[in-house]
N, C-alpha and C. Protein backbone atom coordinates (compact mmCIF):
# COMPACT_ATOMS: atom_id res chain seq x y z
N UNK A 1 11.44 18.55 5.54
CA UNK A 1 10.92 17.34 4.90
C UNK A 1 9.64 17.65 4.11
N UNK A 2 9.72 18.83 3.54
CA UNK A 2 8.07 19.49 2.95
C UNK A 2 8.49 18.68 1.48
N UNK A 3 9.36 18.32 0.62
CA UNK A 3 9.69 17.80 -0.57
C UNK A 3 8.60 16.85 -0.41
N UNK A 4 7.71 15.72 -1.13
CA UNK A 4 7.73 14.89 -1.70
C UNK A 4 8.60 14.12 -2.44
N UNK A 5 9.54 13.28 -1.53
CA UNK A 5 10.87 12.37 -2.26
C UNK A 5 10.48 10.84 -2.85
N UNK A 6 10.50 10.92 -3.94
CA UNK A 6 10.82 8.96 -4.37
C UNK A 6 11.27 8.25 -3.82
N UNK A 7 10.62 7.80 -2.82
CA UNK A 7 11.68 6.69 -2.37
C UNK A 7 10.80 6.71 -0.74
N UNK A 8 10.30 7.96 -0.26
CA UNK A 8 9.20 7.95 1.18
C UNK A 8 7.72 6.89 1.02
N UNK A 9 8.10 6.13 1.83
CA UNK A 9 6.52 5.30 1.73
C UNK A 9 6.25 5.45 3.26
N UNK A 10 4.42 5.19 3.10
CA UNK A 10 4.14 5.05 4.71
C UNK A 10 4.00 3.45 5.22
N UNK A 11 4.12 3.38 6.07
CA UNK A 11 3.90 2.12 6.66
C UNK A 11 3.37 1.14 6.83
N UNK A 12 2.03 1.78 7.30
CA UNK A 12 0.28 1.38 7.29
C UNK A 12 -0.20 1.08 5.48
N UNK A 13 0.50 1.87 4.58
CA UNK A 13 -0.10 1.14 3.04
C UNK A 13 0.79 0.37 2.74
N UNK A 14 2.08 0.43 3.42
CA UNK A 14 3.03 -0.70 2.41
C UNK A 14 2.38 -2.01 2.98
N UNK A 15 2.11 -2.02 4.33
CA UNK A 15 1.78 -3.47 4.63
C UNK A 15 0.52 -3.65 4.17
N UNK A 16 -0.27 -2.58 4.26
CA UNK A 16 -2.36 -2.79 3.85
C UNK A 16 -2.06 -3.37 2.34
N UNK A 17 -1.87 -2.72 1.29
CA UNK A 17 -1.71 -2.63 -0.16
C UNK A 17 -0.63 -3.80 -0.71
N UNK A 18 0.48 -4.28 -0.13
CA UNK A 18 1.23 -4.65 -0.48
C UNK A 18 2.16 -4.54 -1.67
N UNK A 19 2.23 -2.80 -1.42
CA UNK A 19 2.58 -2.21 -3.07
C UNK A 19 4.23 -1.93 -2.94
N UNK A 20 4.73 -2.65 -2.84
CA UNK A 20 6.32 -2.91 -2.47
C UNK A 20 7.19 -2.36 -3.88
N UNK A 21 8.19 -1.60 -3.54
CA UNK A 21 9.35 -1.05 -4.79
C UNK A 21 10.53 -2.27 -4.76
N UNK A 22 10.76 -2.17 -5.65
CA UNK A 22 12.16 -3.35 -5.30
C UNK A 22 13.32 -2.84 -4.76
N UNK A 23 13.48 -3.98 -3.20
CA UNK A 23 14.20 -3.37 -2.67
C UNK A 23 15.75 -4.09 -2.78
N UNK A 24 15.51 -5.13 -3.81
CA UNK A 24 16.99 -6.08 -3.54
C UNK A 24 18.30 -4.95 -3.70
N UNK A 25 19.21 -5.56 -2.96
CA UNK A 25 20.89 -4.62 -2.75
C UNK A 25 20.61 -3.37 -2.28
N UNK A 26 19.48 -2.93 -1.72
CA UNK A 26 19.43 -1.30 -1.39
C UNK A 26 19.32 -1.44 0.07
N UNK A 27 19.34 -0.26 0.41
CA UNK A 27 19.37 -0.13 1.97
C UNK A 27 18.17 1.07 2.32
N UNK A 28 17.50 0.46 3.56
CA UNK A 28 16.11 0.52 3.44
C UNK A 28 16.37 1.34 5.15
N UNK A 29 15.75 2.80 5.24
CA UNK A 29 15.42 3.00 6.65
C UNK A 29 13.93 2.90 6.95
N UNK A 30 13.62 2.13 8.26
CA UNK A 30 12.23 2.12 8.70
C UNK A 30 12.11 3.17 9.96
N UNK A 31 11.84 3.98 10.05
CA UNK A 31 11.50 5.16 11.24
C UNK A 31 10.36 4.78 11.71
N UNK A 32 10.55 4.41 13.12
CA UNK A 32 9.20 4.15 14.19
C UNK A 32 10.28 3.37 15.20
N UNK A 33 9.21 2.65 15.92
CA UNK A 33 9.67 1.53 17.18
C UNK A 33 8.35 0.86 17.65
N UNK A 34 7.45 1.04 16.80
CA UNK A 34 6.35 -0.19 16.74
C UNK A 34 6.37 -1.05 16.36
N UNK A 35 5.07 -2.05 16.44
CA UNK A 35 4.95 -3.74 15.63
C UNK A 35 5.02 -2.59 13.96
N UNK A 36 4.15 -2.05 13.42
CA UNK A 36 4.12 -1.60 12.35
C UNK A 36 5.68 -1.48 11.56
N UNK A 37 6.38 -0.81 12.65
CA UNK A 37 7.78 -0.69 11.98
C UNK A 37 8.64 -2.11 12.02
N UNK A 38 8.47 -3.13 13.17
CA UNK A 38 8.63 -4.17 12.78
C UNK A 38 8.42 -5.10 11.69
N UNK A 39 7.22 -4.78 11.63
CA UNK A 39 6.77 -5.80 10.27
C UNK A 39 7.00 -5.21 9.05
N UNK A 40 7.38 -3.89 8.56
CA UNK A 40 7.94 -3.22 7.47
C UNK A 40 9.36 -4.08 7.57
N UNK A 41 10.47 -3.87 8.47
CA UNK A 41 11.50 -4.21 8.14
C UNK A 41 12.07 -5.24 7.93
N UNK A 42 11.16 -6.19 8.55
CA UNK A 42 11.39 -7.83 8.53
C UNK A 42 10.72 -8.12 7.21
N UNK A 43 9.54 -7.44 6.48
CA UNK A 43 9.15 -7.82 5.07
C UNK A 43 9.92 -7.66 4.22
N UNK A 44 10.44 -6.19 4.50
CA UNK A 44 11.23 -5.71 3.86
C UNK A 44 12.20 -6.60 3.48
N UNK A 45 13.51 -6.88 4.86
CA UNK A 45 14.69 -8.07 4.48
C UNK A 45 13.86 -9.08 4.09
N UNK A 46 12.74 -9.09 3.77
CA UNK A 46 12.46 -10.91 2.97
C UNK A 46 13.02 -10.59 1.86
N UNK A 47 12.30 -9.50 1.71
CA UNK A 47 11.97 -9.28 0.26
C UNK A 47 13.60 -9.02 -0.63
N UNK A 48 14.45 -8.91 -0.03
CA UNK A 48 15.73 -8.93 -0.59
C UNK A 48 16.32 -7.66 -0.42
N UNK A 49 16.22 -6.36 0.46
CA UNK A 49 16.60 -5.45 0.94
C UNK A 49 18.36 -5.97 1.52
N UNK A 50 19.88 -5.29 0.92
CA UNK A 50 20.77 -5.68 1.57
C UNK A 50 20.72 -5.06 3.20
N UNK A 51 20.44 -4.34 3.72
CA UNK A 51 20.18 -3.69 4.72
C UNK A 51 19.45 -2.37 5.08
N UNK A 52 18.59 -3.13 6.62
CA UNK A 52 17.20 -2.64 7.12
C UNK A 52 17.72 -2.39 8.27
N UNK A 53 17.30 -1.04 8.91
CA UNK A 53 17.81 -0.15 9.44
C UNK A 53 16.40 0.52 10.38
N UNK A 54 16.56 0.11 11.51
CA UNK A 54 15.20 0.75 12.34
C UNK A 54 15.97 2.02 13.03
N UNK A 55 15.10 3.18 13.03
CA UNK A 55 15.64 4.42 13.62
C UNK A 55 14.86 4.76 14.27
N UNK A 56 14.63 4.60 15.78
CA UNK A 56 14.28 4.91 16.66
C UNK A 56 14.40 6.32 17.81
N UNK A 57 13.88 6.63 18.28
CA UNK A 57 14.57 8.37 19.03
C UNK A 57 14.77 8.06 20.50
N UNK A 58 14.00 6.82 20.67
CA UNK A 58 14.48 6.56 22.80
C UNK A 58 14.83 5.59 22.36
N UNK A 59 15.16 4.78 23.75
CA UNK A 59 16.13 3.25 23.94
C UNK A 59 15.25 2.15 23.56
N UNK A 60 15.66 1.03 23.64
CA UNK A 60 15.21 0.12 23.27
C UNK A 60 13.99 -0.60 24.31
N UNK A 61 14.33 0.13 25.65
CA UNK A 61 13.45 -0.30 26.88
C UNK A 61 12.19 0.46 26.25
N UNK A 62 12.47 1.14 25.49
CA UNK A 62 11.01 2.53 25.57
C UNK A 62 10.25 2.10 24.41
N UNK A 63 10.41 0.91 23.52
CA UNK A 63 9.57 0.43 22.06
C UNK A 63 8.65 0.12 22.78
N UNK A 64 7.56 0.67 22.00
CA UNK A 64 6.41 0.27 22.46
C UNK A 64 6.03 -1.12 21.82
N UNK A 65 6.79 -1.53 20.51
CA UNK A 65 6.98 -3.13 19.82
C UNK A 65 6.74 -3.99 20.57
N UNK A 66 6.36 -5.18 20.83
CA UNK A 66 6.23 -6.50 21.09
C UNK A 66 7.57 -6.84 21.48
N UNK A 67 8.17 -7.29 22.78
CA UNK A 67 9.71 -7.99 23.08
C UNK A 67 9.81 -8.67 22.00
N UNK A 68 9.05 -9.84 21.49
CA UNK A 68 9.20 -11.08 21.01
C UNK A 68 9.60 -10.29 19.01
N UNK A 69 8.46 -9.34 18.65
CA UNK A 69 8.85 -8.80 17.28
C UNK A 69 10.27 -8.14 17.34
N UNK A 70 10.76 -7.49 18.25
CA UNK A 70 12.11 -7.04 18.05
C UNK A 70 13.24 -7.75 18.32
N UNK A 71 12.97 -9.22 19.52
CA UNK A 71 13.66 -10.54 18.83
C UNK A 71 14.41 -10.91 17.53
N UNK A 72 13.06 -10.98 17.24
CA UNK A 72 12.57 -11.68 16.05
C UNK A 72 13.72 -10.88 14.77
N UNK A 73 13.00 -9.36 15.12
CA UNK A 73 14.06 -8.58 13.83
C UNK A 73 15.42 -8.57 14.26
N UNK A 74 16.01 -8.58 14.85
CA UNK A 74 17.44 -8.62 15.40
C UNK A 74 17.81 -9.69 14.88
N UNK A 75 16.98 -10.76 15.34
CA UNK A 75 17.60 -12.15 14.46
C UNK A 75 17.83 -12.60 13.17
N UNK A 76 16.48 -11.80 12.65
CA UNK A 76 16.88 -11.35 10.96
C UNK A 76 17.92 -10.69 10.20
N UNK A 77 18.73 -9.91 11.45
CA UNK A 77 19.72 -9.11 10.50
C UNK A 77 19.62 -7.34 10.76
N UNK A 78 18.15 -7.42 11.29
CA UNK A 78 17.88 -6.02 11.14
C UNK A 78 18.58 -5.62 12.06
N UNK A 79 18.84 -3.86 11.28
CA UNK A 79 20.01 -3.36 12.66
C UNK A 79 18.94 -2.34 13.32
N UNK A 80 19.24 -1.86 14.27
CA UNK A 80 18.37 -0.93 15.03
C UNK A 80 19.26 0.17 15.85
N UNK A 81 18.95 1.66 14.80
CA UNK A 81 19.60 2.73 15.93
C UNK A 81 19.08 3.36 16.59
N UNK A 82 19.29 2.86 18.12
CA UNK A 82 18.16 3.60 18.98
C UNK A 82 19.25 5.29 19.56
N UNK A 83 18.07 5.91 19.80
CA UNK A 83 18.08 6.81 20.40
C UNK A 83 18.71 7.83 19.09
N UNK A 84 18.15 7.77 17.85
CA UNK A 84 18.59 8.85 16.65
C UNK A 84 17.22 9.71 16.35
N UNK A 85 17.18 10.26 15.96
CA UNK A 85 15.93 11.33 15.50
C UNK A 85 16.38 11.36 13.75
N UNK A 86 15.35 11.40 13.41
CA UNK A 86 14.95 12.01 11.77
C UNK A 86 15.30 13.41 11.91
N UNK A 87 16.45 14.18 10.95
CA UNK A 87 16.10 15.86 11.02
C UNK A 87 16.01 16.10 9.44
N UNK A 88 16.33 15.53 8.63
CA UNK A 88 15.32 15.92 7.03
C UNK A 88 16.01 14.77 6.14
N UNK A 89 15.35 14.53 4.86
CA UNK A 89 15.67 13.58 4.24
C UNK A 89 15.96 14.21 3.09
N UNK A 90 17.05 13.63 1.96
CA UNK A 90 17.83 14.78 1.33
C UNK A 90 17.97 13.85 0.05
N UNK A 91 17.95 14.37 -1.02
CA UNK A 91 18.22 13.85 -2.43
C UNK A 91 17.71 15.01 -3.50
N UNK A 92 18.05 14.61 -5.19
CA UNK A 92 17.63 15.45 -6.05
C UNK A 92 15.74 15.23 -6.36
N UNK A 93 15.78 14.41 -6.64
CA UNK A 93 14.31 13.68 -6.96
C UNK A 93 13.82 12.69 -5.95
N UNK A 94 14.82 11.66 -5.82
CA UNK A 94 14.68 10.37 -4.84
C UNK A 94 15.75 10.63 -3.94
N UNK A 95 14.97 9.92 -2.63
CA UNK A 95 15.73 9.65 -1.93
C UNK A 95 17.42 9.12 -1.94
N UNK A 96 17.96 9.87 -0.80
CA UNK A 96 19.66 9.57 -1.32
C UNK A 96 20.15 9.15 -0.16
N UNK A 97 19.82 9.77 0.41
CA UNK A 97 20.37 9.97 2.38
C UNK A 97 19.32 10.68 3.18
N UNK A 98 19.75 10.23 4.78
CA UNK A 98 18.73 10.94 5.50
C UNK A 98 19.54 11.33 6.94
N UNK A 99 19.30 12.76 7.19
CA UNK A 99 20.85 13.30 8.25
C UNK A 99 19.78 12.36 9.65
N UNK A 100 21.07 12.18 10.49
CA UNK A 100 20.06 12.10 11.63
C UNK A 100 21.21 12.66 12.83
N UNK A 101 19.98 12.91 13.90
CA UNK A 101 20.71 13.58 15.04
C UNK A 101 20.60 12.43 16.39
N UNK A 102 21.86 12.19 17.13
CA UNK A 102 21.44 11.49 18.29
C UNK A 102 20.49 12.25 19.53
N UNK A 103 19.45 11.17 19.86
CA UNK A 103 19.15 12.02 21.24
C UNK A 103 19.54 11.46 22.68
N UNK A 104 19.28 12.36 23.78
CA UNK A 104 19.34 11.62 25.12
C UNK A 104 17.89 11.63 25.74
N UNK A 105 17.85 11.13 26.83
CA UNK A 105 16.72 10.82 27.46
C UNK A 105 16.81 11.25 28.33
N UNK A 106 15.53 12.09 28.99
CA UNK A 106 15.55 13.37 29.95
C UNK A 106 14.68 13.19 30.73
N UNK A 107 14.15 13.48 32.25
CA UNK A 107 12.98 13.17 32.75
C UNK A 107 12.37 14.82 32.48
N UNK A 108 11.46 14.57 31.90
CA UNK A 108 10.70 16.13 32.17
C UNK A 108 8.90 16.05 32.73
N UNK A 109 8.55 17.36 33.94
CA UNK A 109 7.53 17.49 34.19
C UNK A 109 6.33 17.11 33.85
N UNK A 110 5.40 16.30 34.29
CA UNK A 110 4.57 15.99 33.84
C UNK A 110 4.34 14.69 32.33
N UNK A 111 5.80 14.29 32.73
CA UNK A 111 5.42 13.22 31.67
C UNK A 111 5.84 11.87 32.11
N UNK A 112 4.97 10.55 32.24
CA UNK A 112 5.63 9.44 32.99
C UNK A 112 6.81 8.80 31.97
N UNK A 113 7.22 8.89 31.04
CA UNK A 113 8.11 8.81 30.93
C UNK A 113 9.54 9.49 29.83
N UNK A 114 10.79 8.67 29.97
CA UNK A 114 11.89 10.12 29.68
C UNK A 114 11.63 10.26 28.08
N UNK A 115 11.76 11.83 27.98
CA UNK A 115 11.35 12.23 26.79
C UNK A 115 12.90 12.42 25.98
N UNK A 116 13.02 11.83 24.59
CA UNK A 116 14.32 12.18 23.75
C UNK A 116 14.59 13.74 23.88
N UNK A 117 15.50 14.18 23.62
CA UNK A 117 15.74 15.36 22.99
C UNK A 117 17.08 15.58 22.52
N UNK A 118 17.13 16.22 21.28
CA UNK A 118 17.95 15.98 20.34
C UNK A 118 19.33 16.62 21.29
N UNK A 119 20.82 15.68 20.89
CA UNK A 119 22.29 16.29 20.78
C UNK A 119 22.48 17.46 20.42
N UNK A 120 22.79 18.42 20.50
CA UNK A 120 23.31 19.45 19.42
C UNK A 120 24.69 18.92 19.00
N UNK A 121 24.68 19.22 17.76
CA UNK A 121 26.11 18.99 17.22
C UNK A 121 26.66 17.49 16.78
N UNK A 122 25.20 16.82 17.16
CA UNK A 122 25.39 15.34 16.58
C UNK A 122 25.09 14.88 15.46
N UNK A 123 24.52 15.62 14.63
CA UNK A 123 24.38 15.27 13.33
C UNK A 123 24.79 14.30 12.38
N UNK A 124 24.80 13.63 12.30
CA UNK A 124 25.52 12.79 10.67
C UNK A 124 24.16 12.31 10.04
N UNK A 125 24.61 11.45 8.74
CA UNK A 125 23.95 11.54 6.91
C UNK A 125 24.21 9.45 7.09
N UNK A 126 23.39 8.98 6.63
CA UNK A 126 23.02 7.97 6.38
C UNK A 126 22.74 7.65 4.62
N UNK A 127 23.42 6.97 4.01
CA UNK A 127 23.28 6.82 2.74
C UNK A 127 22.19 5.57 3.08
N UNK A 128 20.80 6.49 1.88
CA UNK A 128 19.54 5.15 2.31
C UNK A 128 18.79 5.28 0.92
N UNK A 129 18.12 3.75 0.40
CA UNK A 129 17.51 4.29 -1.21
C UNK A 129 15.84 4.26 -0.66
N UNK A 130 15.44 3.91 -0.03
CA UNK A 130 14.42 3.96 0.33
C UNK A 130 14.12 4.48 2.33
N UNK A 131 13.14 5.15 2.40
CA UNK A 131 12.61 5.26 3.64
C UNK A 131 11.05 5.15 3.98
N UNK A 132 10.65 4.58 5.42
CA UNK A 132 9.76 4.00 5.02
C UNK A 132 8.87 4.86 6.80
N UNK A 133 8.32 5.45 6.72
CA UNK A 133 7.61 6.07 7.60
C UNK A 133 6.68 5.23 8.46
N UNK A 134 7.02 4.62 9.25
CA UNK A 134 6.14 3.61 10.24
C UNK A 134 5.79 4.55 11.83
N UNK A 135 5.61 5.70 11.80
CA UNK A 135 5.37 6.23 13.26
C UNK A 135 4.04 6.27 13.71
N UNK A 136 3.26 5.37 13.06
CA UNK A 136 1.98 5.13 13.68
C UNK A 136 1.26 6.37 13.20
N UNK A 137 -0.46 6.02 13.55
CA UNK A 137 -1.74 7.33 13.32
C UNK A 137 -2.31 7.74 14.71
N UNK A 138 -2.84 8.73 13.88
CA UNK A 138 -3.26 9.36 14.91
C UNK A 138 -4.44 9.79 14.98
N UNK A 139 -5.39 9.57 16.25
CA UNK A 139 -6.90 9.68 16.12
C UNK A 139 -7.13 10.78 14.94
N UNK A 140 -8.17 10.31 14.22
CA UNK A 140 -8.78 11.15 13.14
C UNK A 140 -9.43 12.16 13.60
N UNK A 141 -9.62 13.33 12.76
CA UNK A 141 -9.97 14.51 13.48
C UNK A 141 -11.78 14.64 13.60
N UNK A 142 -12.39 13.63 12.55
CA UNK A 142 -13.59 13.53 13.39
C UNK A 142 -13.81 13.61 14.65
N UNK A 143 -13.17 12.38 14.89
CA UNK A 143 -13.53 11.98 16.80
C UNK A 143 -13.40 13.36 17.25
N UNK A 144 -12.63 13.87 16.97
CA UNK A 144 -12.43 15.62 18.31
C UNK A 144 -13.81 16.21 18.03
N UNK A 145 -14.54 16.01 16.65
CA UNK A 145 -15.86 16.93 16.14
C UNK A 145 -16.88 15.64 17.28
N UNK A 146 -16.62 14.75 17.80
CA UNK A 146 -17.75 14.31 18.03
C UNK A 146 -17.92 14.52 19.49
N UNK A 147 -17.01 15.60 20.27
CA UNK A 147 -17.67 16.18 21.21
C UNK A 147 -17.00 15.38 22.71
N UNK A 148 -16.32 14.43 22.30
CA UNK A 148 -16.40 13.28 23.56
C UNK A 148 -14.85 13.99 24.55
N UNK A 149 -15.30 13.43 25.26
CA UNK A 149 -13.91 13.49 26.63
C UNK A 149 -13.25 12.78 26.14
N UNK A 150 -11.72 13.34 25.91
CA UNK A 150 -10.51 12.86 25.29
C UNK A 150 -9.40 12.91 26.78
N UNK A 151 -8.13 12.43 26.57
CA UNK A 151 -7.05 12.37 27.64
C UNK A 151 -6.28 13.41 27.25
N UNK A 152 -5.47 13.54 27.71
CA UNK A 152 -4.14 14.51 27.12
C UNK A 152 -3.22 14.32 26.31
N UNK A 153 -3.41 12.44 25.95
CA UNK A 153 -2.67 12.25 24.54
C UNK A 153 -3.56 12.01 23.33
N UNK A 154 -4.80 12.94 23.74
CA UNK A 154 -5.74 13.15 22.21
C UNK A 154 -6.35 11.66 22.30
N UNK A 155 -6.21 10.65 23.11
CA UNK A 155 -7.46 9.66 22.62
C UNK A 155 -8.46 9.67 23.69
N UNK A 156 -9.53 8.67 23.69
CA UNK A 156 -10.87 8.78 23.62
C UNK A 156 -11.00 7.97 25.29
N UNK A 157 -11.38 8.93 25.92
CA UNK A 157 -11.69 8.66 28.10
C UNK A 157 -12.51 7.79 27.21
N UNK A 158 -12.46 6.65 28.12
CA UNK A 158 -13.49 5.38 28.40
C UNK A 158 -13.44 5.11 29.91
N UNK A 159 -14.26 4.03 30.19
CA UNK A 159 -14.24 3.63 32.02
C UNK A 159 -14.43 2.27 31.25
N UNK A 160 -14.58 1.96 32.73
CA UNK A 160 -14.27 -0.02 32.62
C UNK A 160 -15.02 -0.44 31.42
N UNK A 161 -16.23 -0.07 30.83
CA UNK A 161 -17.42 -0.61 30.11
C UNK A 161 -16.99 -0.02 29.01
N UNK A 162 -15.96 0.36 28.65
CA UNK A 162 -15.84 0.99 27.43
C UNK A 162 -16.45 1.93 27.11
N UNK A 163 -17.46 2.57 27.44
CA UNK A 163 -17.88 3.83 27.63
C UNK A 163 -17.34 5.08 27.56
N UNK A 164 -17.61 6.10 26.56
CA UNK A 164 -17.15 7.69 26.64
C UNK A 164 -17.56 8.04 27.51
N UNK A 165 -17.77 9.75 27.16
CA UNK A 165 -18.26 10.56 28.12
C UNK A 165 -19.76 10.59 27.52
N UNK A 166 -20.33 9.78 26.16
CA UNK A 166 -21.89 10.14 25.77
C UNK A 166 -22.02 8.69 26.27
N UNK A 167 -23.05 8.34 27.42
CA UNK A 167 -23.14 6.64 27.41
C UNK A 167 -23.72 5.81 26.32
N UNK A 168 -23.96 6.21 25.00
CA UNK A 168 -24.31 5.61 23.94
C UNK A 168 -23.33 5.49 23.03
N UNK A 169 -22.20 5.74 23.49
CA UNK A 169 -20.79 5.70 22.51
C UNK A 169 -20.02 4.81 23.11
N UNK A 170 -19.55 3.74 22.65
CA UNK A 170 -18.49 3.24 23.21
C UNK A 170 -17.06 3.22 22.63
N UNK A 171 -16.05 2.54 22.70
CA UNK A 171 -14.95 2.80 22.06
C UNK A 171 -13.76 1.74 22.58
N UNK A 172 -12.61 1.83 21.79
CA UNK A 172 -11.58 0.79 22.24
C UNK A 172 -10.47 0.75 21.41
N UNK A 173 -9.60 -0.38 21.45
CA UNK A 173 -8.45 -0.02 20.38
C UNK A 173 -7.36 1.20 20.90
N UNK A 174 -6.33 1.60 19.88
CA UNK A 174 -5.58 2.76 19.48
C UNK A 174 -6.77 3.98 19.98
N UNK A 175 -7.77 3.72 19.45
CA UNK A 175 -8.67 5.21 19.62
C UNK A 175 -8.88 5.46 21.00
N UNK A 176 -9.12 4.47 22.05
CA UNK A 176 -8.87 4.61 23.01
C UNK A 176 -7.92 4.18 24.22
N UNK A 177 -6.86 4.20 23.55
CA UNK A 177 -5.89 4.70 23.89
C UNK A 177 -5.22 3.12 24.41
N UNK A 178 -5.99 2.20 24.10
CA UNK A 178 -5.79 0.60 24.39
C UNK A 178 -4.49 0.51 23.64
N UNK A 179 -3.63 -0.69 24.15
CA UNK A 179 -2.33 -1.20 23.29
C UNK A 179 -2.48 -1.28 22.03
N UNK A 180 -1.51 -0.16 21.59
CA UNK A 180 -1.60 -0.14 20.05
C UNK A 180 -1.21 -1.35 18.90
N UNK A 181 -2.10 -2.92 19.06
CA UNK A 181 -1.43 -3.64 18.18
C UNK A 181 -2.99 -4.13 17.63
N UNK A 182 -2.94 -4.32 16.35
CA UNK A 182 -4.16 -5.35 16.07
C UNK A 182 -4.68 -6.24 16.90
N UNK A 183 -3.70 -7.08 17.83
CA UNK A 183 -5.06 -8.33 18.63
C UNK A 183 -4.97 -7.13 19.96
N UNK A 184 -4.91 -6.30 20.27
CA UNK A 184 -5.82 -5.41 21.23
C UNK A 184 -6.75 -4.93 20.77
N UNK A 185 -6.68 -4.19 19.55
CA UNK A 185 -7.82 -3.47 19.27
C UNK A 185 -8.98 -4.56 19.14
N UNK A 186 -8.71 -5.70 18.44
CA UNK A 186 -9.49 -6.70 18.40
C UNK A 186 -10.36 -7.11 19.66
N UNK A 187 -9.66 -7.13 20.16
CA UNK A 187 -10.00 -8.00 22.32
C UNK A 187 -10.88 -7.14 22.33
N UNK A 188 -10.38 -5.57 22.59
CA UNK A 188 -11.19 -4.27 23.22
C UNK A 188 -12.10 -4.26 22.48
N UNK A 189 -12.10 -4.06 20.99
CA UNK A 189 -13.94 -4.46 20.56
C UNK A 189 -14.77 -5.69 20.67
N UNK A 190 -13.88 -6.51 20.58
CA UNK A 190 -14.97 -7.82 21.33
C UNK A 190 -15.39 -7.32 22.55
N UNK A 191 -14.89 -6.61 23.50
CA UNK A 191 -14.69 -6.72 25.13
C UNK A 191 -15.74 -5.33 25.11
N UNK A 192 -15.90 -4.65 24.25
CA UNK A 192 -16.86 -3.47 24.13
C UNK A 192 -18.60 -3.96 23.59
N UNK A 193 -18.04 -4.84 22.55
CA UNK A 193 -19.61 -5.63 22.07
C UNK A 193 -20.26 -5.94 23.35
N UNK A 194 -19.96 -6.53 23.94
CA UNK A 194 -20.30 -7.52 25.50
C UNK A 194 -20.40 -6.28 25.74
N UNK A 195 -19.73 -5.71 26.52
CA UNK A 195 -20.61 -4.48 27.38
C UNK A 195 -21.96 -3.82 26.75
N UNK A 196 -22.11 -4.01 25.22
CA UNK A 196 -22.76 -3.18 24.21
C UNK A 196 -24.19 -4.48 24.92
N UNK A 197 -23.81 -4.98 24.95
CA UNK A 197 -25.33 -6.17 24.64
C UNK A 197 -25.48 -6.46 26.13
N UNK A 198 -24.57 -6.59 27.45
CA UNK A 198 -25.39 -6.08 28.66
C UNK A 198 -26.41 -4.84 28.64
């Protein structure tokens, strides 16, 4: 997937920017299983997309999405293939198709929960005119320069007070490792101010 293809957008600018391609009669894949990828695909079918297509790599128990947003898109129309993996996206210039592989779900060591891993030999090609990259961010590589006690999924140790490991830093949100949706990150910095001003 090293190409730059016509037709790859990310997630986080289609919704920030609202810089939308026209999607009427085309068929649109959204890759993730977040609110982010929710709200791409449900804009998306507003916007006149014939079919929106969530591609997910675990089950549907394992979205980290909102119950109520993946409701919501189901009811819209949107289809959702769980348990497929992305393995490259393929066209001359623009996007044309994108192969994907099924996975299963495995318990492995040290992780609370089951990790995908790809079929062999499951391969198939999805005819798609657009794809739309919703797999979420990832702490910026500042934060690692700023020295602090991190977890093992790279975000930011806090204790009850929101507190790092420098007690003049506090933190919250995605960065620390809080439920990745806008009204968390929201709560956790309100809920960090207050600790800030005790």
């Amino acid at each position: 997937m090293e190409k730059n293809y016509n037709g790859v957008i990310g997630g986080n600018e289609l919704l920030e920017y609202n810089l939308h391609p026209n999607y009427v009669g085309k068929t649109v894949a959204v890759i993730g299983g977040g609110n982010v990828a929710m709200d791409c695909a449900r804009t998306i079918k507003r916007l006149g997309a014939k079919d929106v297509k969530i591609i997910y790599r675990r089950a549907k128990e394992q979205m980290p999405a909102e119950p109520k947003e993946i409701e919501d898109a189901q009811k819209e129309g949107i289809e959702f293939l769980f348990q497929n993996n992305i393995v490259k996206i393929m066209g001359k210039e623009k996007v044309e198709k994108v192969e994907l592989i099924k996975t299963q779900l495995v318990e492995k060591e040290n992780e609370n929960r089951l990790v995908p891993v790809n079929v062999e030999g499951s391969n198939y090609e999805l005819k798609v005119d657009n794809i739309v990259m919703a797999l979420g961010s990832k702490v910026e590589n500042y934060v690692q320069e700023l020295g602090l006690k991190t977890t093992k999924w790279g975000t930011i140790e806090i204790n009850e007070n929101y507190q790092t490991s420098n007690p003049k830093i506090f933190a919250g949100g995605d960065l620390a490792g809080v439920k990745s949706t806008v009204a968390w990150a929201a709560y956790s910095g309100r809920e960090a101010a207050k600790k800030i001003i005790d």
